[in-house]
C-alpha atoms as a PDB file:
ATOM      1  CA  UNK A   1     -33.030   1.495  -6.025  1.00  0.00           C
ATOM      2  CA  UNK A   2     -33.344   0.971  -9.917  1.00  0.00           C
ATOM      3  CA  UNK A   3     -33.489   5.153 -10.963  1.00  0.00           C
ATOM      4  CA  UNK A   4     -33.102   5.101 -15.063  1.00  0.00           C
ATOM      5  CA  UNK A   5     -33.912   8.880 -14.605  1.00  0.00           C
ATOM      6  CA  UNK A   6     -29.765  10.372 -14.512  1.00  0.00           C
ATOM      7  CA  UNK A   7     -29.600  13.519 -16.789  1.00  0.00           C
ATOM      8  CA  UNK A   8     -27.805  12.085 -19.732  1.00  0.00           C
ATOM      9  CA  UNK A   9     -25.679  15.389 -19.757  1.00  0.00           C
ATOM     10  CA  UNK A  10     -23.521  14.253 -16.743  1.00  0.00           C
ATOM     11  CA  UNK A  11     -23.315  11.031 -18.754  1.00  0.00           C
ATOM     12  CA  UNK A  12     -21.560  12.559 -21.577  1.00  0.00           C
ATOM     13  CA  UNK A  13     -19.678  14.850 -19.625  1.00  0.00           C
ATOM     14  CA  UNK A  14     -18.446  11.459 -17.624  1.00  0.00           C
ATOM     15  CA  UNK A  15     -17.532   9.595 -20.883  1.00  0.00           C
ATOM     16  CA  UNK A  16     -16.290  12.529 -23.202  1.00  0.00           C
ATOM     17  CA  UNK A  17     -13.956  14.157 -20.315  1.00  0.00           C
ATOM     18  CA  UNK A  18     -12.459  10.421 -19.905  1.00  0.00           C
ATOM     19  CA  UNK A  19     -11.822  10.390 -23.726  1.00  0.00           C
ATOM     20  CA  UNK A  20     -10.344  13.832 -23.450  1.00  0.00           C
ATOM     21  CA  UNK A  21      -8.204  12.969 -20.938  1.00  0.00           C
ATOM     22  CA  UNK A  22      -6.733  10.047 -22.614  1.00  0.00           C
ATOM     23  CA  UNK A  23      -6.061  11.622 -25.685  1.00  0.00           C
ATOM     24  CA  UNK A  24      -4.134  14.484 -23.867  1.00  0.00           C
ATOM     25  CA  UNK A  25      -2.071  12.038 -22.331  1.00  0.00           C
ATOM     26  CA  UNK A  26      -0.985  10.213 -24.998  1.00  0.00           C
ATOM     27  CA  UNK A  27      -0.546  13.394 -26.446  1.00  0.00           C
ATOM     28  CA  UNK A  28       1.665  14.721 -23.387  1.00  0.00           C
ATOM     29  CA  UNK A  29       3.680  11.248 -23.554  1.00  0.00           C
ATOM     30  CA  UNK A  30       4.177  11.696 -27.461  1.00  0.00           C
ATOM     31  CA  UNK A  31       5.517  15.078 -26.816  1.00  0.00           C
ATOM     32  CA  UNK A  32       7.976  13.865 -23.550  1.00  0.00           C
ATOM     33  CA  UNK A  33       9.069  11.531 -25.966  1.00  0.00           C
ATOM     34  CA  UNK A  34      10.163  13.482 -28.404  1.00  0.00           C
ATOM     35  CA  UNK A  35       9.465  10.291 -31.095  1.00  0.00           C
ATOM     36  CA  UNK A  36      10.378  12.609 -33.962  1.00  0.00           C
ATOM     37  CA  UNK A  37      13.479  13.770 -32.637  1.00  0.00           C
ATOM     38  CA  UNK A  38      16.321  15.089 -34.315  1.00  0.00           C
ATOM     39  CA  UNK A  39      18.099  11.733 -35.263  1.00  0.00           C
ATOM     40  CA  UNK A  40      16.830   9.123 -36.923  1.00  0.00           C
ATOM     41  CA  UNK A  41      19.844   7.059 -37.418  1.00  0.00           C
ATOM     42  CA  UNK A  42      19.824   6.739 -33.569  1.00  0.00           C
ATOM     43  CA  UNK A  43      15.925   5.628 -33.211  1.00  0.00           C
ATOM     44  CA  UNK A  44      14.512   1.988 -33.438  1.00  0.00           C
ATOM     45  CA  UNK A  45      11.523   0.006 -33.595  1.00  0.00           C
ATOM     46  CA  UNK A  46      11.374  -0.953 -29.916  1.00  0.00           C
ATOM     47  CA  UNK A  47      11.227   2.741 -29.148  1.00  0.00           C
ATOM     48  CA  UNK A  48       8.023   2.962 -30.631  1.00  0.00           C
ATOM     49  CA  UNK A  49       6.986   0.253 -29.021  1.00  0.00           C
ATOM     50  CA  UNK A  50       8.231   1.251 -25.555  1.00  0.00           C
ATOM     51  CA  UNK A  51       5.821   4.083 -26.533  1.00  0.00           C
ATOM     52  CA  UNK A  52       2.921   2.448 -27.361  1.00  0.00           C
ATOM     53  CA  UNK A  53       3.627   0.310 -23.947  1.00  0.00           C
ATOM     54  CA  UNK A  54       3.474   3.226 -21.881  1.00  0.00           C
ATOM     55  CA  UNK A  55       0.678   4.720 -23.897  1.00  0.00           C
ATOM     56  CA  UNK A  56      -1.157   1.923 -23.163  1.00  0.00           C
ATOM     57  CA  UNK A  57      -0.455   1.415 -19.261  1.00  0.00           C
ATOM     58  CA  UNK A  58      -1.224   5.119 -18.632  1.00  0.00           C
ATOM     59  CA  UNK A  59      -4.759   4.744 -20.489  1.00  0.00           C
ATOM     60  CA  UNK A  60      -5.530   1.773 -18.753  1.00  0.00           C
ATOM     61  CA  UNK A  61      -7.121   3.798 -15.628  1.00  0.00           C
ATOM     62  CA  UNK A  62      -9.292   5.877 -17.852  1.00  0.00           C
ATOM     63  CA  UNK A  63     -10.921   2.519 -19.445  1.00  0.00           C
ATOM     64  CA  UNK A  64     -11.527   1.416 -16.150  1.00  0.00           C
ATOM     65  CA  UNK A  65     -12.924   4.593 -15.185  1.00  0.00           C
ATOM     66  CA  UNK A  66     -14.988   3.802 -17.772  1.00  0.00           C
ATOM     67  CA  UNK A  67     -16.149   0.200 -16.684  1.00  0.00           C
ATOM     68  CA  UNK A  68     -17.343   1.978 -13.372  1.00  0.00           C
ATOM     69  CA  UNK A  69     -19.183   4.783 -14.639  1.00  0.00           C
ATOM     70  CA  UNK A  70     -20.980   1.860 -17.084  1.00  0.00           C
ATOM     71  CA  UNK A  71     -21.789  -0.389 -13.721  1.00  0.00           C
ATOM     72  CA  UNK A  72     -23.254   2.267 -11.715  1.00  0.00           C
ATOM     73  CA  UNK A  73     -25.091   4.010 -14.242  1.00  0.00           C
ATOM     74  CA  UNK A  74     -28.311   2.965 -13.438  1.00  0.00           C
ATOM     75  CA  UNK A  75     -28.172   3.802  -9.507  1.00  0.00           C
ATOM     76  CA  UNK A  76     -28.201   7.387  -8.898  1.00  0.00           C
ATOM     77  CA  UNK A  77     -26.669   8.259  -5.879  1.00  0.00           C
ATOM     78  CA  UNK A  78     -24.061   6.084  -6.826  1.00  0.00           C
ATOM     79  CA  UNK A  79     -23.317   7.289 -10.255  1.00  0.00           C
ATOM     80  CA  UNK A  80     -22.901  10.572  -9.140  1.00  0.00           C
ATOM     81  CA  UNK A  81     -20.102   9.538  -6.476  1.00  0.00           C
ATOM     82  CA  UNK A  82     -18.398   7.775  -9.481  1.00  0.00           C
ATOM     83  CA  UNK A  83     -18.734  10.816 -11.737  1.00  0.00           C
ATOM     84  CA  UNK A  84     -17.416  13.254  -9.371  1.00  0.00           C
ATOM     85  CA  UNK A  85     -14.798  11.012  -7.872  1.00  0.00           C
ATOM     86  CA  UNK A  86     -14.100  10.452 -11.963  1.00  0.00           C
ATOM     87  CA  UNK A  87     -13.907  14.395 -12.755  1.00  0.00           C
ATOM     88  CA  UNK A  88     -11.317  14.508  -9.494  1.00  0.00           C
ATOM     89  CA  UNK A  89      -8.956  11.769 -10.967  1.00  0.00           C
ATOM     90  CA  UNK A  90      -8.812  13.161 -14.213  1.00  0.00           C
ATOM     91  CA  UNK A  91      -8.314  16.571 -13.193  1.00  0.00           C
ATOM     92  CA  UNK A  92      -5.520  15.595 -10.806  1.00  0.00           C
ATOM     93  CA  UNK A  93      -3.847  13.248 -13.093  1.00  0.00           C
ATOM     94  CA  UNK A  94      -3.378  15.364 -15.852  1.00  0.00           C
ATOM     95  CA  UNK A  95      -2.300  18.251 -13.364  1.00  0.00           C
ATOM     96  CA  UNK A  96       0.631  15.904 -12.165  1.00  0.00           C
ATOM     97  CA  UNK A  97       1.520  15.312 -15.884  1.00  0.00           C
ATOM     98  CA  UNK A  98       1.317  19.310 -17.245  1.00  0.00           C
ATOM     99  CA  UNK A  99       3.360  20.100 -14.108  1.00  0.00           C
ATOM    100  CA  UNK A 100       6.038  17.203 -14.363  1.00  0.00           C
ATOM    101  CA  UNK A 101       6.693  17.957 -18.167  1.00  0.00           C
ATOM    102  CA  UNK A 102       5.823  21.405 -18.802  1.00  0.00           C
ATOM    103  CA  UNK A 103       6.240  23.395 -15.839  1.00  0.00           C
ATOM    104  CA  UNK A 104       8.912  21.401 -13.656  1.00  0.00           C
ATOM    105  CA  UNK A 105      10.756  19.165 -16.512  1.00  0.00           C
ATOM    106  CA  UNK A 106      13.900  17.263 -15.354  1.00  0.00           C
ATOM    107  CA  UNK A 107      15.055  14.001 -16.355  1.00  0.00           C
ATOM    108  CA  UNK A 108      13.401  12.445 -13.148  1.00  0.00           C
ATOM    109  CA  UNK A 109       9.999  13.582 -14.395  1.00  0.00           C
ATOM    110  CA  UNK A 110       9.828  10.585 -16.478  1.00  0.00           C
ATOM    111  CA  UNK A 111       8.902   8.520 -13.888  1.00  0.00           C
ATOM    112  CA  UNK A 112       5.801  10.055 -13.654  1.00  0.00           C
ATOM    113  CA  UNK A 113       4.690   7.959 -16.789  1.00  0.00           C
ATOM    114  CA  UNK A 114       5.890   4.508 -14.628  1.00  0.00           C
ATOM    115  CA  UNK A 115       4.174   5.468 -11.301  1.00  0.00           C
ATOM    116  CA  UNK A 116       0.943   8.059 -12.353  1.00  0.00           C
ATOM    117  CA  UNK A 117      -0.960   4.858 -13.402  1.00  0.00           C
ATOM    118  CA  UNK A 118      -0.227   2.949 -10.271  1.00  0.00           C
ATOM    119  CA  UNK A 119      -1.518   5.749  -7.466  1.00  0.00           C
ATOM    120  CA  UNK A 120      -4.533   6.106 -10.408  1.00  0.00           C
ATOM    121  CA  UNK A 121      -4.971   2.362  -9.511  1.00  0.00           C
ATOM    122  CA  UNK A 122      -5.219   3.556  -5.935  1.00  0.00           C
ATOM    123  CA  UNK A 123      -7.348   6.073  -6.224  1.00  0.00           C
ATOM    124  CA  UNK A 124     -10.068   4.226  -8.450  1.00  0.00           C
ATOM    125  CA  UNK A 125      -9.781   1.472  -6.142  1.00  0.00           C
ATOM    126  CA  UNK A 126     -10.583   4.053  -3.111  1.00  0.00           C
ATOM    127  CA  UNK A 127     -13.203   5.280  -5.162  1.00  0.00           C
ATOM    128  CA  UNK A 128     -15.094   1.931  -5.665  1.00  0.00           C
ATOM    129  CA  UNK A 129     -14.786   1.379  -2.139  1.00  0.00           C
ATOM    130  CA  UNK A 130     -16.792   4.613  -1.302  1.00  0.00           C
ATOM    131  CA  UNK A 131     -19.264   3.770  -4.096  1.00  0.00           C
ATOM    132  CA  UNK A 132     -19.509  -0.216  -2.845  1.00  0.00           C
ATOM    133  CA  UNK A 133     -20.611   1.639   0.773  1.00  0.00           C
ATOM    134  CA  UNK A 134     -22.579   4.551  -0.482  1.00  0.00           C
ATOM    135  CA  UNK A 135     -24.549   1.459  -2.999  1.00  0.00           C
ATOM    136  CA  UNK A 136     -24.940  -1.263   0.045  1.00  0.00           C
ATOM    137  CA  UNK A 137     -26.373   1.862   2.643  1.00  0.00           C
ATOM    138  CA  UNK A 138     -28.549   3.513  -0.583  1.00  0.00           C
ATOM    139  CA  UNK A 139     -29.766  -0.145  -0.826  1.00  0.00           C
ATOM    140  CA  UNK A 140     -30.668  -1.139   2.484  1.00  0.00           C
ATOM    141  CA  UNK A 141     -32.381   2.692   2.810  1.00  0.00           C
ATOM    142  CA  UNK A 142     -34.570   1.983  -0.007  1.00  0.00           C
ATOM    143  CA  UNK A 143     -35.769  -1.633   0.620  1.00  0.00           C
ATOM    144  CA  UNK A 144     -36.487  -1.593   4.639  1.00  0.00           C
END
């Protein structure tokens, strides 16, 4: 069922709190990183590559995040799955990074920058599997 009537509010909510969350996790991987740190002599070029590398893989999720909300925006029921399955992500995600550096910081906790985008991975792909269902059953409601 084609519904072009979705309150454009949860739209931006959608989009700006994916935005938000990528900036305050580059911002969380800038400050693990410590880029400025206290010696220069000892800090290189491929360090600030290394940090735009793992900038980039942990954004990655959001952008597809991003891709979904865009394909199911026109189907109600179905954007609303992908918004709230969306807002849980984020929310966990970034709770996983504030506790891993802020609250619980160890050397291990840097790991969290390697593996966070790979159970993200997970989850969207749970995610579109719920929405693929709840799309296919919406469908087949609406046309028999």
């Amino acid at each position: 069922m084609n519904n072009s009537k979705k309150p454009q509010t949860l739209a931006k909510i959608g989009i700006y709190s994916l935005i938000l969350a990528m900036i305050i996790t580059v911002a969380i991987i800038i400050y693990a990183t410590h880029p400025w740190g206290g010696n220069y002599a000892n800090q290189m070029f491929t360090d600030y590559v290394y940090l735009l590398a793992f900038s980039f893989w942990s954004i990655i999720p959001y952008l597809a995040l991003m891709i979904l909300i865009h394909l199911f925006k026109e189907y109600k029921l179905s954007y609303y799955i992908v918004i709230s399955g969306s807002e849980v992500i984020i929310l966990t995600s970034l709770l996983f990074l504030i506790d891993t550096v802020f609250i619980h910081p160890n050397s291990q906790g840097a790991y969290i920058f390697l593996f966070l985008p790979i159970y993200q991975w997970l989850a969207i792909l749970l995610l579109g599997i719920v929405v693929g269902i709840a799309f296919q059953l919406n469908k087949n409601i609406t046309v028999g």
